[in-house]
PDB file of N, CA and C in Angstrom:
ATOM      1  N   UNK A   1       0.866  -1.170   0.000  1.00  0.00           N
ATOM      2  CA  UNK A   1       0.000   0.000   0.000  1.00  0.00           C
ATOM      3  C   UNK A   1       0.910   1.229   0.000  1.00  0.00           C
ATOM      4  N   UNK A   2       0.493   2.254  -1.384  1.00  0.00           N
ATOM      5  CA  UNK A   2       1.395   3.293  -1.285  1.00  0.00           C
ATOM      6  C   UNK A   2       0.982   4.687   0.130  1.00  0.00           C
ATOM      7  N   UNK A   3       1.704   5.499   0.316  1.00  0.00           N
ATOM      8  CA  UNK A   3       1.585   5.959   1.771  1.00  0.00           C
ATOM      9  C   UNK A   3      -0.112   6.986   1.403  1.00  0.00           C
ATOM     10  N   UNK A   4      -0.097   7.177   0.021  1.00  0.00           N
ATOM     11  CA  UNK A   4      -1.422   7.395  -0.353  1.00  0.00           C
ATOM     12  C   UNK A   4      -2.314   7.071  -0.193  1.00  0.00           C
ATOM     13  N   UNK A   5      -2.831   6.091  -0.995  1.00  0.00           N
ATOM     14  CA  UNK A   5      -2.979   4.696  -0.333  1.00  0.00           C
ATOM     15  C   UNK A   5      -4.062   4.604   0.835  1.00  0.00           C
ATOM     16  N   UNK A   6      -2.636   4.730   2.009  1.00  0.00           N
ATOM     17  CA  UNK A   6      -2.833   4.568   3.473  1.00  0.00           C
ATOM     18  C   UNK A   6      -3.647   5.463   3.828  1.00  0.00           C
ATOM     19  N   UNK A   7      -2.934   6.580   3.709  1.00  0.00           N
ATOM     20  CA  UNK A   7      -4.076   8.068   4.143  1.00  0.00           C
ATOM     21  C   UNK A   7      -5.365   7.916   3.638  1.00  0.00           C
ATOM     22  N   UNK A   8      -5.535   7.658   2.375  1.00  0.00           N
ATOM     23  CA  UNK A   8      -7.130   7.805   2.049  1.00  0.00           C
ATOM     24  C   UNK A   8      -7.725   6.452   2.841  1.00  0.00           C
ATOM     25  N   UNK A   9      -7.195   5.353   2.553  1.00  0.00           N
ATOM     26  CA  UNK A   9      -8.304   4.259   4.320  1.00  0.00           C
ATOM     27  C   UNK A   9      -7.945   4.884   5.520  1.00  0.00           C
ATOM     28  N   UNK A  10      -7.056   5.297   5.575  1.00  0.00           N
ATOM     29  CA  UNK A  10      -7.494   5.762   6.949  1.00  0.00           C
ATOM     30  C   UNK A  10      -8.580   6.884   6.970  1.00  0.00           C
ATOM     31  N   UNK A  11      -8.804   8.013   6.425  1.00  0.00           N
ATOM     32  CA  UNK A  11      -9.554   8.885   5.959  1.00  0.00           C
ATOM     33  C   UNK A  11     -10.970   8.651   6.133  1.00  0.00           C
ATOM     34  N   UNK A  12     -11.389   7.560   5.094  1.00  0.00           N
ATOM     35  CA  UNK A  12     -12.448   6.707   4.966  1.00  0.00           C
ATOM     36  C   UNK A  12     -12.826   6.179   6.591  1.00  0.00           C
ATOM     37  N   UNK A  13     -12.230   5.211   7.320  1.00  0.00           N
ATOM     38  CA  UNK A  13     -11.912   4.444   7.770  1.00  0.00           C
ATOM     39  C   UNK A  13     -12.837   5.599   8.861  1.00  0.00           C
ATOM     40  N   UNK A  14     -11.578   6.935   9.417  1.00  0.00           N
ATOM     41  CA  UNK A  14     -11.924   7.946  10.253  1.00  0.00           C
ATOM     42  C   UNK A  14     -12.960   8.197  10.396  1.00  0.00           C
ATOM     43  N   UNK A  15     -13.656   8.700   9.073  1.00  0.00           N
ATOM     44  CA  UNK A  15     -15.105   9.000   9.405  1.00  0.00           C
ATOM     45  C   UNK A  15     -16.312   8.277   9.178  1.00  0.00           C
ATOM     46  N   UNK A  16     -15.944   6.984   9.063  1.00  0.00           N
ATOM     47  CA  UNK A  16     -16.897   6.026   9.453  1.00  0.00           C
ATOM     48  C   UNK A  16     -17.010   6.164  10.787  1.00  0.00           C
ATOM     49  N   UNK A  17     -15.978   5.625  11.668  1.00  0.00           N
ATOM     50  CA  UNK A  17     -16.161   5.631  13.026  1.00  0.00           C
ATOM     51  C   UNK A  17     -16.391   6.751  13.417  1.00  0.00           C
ATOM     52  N   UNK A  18     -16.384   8.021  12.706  1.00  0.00           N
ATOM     53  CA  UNK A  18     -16.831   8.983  13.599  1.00  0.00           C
ATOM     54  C   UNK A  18     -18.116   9.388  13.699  1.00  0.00           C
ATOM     55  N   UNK A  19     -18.689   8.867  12.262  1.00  0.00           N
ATOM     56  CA  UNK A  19     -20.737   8.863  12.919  1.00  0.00           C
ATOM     57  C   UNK A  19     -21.039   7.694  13.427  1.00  0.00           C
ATOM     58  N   UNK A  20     -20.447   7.015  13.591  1.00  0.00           N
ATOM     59  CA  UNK A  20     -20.702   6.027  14.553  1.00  0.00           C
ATOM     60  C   UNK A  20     -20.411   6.119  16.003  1.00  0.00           C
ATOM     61  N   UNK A  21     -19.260   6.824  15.970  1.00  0.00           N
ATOM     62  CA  UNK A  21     -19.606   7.196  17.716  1.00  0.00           C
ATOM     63  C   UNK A  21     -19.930   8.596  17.899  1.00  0.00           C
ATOM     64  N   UNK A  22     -20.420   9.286  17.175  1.00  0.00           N
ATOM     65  CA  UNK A  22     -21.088  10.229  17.205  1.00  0.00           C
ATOM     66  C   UNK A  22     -22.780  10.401  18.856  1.00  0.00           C
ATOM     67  N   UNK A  23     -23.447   9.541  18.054  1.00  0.00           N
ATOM     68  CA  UNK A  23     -24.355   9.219  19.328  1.00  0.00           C
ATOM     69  C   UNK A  23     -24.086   8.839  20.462  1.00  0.00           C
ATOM     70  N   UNK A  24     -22.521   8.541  21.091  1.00  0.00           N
ATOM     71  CA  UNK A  24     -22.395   8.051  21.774  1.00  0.00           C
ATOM     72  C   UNK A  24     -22.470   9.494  23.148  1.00  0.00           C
ATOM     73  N   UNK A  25     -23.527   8.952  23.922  1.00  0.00           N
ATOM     74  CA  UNK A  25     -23.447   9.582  25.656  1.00  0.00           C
ATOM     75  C   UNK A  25     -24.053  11.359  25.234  1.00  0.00           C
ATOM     76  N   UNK A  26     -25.013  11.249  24.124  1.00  0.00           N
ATOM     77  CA  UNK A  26     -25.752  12.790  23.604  1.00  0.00           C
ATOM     78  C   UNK A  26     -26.745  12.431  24.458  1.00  0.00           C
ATOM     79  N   UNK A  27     -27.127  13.891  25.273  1.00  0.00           N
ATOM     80  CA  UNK A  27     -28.305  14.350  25.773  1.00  0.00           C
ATOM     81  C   UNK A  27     -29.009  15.414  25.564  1.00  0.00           C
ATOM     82  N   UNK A  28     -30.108  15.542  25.246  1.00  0.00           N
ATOM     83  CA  UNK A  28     -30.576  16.565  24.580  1.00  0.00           C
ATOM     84  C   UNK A  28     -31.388  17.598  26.181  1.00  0.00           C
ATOM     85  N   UNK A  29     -31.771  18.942  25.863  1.00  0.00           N
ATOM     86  CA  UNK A  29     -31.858  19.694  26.847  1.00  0.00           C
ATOM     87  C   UNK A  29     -33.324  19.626  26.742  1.00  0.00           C
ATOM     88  N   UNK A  30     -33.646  19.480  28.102  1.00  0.00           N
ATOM     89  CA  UNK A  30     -35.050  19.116  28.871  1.00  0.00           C
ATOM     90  C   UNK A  30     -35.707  20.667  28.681  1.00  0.00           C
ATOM     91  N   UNK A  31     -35.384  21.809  28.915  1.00  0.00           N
ATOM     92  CA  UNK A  31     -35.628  22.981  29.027  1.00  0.00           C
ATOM     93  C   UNK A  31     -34.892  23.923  28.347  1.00  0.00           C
ATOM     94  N   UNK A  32     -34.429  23.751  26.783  1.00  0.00           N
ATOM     95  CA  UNK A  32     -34.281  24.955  25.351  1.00  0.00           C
ATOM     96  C   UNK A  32     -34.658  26.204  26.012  1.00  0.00           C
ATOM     97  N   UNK A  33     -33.508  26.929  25.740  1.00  0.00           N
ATOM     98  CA  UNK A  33     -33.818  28.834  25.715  1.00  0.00           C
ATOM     99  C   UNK A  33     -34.415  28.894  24.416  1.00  0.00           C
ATOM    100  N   UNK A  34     -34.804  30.382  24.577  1.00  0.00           N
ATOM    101  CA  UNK A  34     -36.013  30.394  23.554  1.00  0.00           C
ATOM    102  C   UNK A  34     -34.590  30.908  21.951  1.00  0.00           C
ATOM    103  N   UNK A  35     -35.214  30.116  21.282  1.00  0.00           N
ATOM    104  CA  UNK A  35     -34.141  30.228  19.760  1.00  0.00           C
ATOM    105  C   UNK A  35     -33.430  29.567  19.573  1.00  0.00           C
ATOM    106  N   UNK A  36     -33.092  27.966  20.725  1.00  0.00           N
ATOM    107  CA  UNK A  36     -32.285  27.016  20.910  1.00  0.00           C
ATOM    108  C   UNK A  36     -33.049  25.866  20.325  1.00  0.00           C
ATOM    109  N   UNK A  37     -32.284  25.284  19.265  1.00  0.00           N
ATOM    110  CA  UNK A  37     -32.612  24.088  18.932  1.00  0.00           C
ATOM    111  C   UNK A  37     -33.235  23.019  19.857  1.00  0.00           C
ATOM    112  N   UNK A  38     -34.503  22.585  19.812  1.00  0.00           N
ATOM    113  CA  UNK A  38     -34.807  21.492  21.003  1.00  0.00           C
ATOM    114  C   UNK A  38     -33.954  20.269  21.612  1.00  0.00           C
ATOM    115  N   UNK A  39     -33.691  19.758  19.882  1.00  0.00           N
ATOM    116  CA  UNK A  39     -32.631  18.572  19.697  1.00  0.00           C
ATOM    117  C   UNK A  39     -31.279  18.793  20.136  1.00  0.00           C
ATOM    118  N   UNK A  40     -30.924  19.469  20.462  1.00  0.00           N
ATOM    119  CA  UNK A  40     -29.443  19.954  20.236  1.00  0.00           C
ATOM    120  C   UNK A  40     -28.974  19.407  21.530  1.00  0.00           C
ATOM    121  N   UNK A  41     -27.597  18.783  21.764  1.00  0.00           N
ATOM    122  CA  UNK A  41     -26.914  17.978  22.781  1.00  0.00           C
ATOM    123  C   UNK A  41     -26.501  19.379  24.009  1.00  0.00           C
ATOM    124  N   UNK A  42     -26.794  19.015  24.848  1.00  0.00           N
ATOM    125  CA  UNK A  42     -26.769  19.685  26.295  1.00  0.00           C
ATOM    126  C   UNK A  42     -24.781  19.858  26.200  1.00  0.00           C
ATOM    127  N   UNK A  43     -24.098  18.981  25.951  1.00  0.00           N
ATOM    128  CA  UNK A  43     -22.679  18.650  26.195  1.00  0.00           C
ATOM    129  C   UNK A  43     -22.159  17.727  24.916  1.00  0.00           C
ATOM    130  N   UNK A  44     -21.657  18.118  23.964  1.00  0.00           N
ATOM    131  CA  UNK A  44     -21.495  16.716  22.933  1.00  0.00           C
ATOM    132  C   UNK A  44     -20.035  16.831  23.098  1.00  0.00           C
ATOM    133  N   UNK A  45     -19.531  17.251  23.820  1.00  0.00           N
ATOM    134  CA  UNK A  45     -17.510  16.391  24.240  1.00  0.00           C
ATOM    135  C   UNK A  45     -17.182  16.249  22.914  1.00  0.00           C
ATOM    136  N   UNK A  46     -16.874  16.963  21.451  1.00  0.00           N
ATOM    137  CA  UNK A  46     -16.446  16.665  20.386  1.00  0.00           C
ATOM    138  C   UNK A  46     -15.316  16.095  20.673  1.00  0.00           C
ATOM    139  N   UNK A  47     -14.431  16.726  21.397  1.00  0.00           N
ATOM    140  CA  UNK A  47     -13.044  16.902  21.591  1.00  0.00           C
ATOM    141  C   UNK A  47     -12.616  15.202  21.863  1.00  0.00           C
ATOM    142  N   UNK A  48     -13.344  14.848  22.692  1.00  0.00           N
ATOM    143  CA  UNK A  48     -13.336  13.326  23.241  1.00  0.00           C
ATOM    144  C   UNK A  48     -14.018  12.449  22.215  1.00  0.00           C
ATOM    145  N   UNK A  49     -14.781  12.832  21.531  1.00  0.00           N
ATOM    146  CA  UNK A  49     -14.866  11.687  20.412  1.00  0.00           C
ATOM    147  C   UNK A  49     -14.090  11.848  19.636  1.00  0.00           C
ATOM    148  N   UNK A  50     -13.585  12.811  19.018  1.00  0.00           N
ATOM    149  CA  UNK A  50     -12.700  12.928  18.351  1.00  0.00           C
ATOM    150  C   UNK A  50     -11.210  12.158  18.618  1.00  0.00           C
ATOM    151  N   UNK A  51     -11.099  11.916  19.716  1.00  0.00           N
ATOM    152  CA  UNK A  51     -10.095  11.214  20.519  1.00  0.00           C
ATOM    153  C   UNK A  51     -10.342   9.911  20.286  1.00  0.00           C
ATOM    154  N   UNK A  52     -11.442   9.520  20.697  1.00  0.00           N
ATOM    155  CA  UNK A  52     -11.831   8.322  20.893  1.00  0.00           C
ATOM    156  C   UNK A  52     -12.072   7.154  18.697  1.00  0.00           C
ATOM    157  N   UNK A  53     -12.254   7.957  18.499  1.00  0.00           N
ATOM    158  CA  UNK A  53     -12.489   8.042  17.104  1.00  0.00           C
ATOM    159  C   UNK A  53     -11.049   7.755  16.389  1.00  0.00           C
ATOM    160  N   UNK A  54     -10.539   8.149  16.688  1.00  0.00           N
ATOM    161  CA  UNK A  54      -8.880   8.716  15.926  1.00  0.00           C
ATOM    162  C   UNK A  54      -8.111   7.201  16.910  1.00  0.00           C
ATOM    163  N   UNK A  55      -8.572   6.860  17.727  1.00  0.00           N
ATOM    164  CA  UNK A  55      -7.921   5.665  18.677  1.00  0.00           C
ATOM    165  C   UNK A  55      -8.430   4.102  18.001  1.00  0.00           C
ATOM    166  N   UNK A  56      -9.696   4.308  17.668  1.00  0.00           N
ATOM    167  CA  UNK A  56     -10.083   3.755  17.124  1.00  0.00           C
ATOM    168  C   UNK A  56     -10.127   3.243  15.634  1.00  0.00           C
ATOM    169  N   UNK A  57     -10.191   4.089  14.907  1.00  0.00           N
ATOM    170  CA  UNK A  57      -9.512   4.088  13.331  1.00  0.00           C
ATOM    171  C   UNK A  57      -7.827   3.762  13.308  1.00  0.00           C
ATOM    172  N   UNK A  58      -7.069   4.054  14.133  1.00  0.00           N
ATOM    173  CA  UNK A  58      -6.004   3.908  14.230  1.00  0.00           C
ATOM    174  C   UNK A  58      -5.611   2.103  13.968  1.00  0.00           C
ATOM    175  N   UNK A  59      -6.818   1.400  15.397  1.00  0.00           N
ATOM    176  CA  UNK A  59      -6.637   0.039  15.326  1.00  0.00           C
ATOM    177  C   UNK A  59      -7.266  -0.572  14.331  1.00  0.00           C
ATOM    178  N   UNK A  60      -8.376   0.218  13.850  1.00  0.00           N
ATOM    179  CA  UNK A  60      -9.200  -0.592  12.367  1.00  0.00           C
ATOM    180  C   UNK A  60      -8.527  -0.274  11.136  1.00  0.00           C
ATOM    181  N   UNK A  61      -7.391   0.899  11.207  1.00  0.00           N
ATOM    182  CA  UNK A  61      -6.373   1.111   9.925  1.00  0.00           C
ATOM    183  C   UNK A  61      -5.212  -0.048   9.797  1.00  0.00           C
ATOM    184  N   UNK A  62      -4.902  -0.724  11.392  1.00  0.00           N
ATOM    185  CA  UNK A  62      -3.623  -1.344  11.370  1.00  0.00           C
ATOM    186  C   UNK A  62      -4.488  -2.914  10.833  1.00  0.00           C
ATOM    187  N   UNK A  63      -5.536  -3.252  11.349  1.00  0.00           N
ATOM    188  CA  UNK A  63      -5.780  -4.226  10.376  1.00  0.00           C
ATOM    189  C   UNK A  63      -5.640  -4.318   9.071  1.00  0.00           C
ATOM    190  N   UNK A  64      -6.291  -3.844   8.340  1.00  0.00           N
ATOM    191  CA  UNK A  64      -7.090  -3.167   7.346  1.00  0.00           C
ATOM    192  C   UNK A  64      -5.550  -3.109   6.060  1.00  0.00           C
ATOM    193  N   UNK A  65      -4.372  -2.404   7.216  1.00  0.00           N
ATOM    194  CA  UNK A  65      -2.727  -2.263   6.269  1.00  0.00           C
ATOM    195  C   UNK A  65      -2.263  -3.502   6.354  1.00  0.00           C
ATOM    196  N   UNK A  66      -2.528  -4.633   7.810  1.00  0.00           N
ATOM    197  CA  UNK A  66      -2.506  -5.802   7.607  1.00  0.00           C
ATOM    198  C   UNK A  66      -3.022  -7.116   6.408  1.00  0.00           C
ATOM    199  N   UNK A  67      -4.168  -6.545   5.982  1.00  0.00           N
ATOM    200  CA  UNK A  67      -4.795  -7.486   5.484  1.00  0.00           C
ATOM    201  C   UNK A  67      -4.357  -7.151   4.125  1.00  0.00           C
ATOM    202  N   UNK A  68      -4.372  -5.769   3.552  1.00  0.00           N
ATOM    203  CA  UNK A  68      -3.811  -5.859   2.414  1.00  0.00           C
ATOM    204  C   UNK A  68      -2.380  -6.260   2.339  1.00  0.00           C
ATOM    205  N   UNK A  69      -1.552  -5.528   2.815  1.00  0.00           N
ATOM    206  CA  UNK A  69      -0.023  -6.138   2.644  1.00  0.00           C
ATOM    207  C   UNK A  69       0.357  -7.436   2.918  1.00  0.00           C
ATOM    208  N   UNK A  70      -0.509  -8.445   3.479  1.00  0.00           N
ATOM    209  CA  UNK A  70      -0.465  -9.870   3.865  1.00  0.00           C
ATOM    210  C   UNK A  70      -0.942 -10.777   2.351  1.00  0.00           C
ATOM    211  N   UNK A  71      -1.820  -9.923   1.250  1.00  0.00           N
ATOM    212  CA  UNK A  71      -2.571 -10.649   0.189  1.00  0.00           C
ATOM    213  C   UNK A  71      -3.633 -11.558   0.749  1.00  0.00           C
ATOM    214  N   UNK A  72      -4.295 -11.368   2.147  1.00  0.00           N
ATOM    215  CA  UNK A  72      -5.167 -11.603   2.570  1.00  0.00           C
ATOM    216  C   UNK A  72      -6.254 -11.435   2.065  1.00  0.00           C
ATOM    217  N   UNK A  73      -6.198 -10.263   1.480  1.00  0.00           N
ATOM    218  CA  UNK A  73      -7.321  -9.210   0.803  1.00  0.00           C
ATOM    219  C   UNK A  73      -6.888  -8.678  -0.069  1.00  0.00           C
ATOM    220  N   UNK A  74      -7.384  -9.729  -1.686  1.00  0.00           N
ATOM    221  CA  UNK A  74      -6.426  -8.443  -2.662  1.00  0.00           C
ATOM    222  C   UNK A  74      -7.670  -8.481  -4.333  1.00  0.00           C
ATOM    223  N   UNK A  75      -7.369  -7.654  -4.586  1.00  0.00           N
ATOM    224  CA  UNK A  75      -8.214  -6.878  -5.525  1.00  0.00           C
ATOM    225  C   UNK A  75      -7.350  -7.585  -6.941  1.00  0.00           C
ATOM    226  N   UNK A  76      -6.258  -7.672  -7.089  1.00  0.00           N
ATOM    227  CA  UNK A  76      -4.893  -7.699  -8.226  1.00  0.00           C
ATOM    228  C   UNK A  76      -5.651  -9.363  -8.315  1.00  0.00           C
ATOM    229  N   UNK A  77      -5.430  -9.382 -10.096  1.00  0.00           N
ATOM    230  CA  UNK A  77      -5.799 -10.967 -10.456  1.00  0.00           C
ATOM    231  C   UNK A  77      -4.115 -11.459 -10.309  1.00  0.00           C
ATOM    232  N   UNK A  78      -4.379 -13.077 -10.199  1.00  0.00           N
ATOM    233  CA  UNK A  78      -3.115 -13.745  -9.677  1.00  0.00           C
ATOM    234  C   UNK A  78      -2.497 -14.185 -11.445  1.00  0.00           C
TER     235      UNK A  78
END
């Protein structure tokens, strides 16, 4: 895998997991000021999913560089 390649699955890879843990631990506000979205998360910790996200893609990228560079997983006719 060229280092190109790499970056774009990981890329991919990133923001899969990141609407996926997106919902994770959202609470929405019981009592909206007036002009405040109803839906809107009381606390959404981007910062920490973003963390958590990037920790995560990290270990689903090292497979993922595993499986191709192993010919585990390959696209190329033999």
């Amino acid at each position: 895998m060229s280092i190109f390649g790499g970056i774009v699955v990981f890329v991919i890879i990133w923001w899969l997991v990141l609407f996926i843990v997106l919902p994770w631990g959202v609470r929405r506000d019981e009592n909206p000021e007036e002009g405040h979205e109803p839906g809107a998360p009381v606390n959404p910790r981007m910062w920490l999913k973003v963390g958590v996200t990037t920790a995560i893609s990290t270990v689903l990228w090292g497979f993922a560089y595993w499986a191709i560079e192993s010919d585990w997983i390959s696209f190329r006719t033999p």
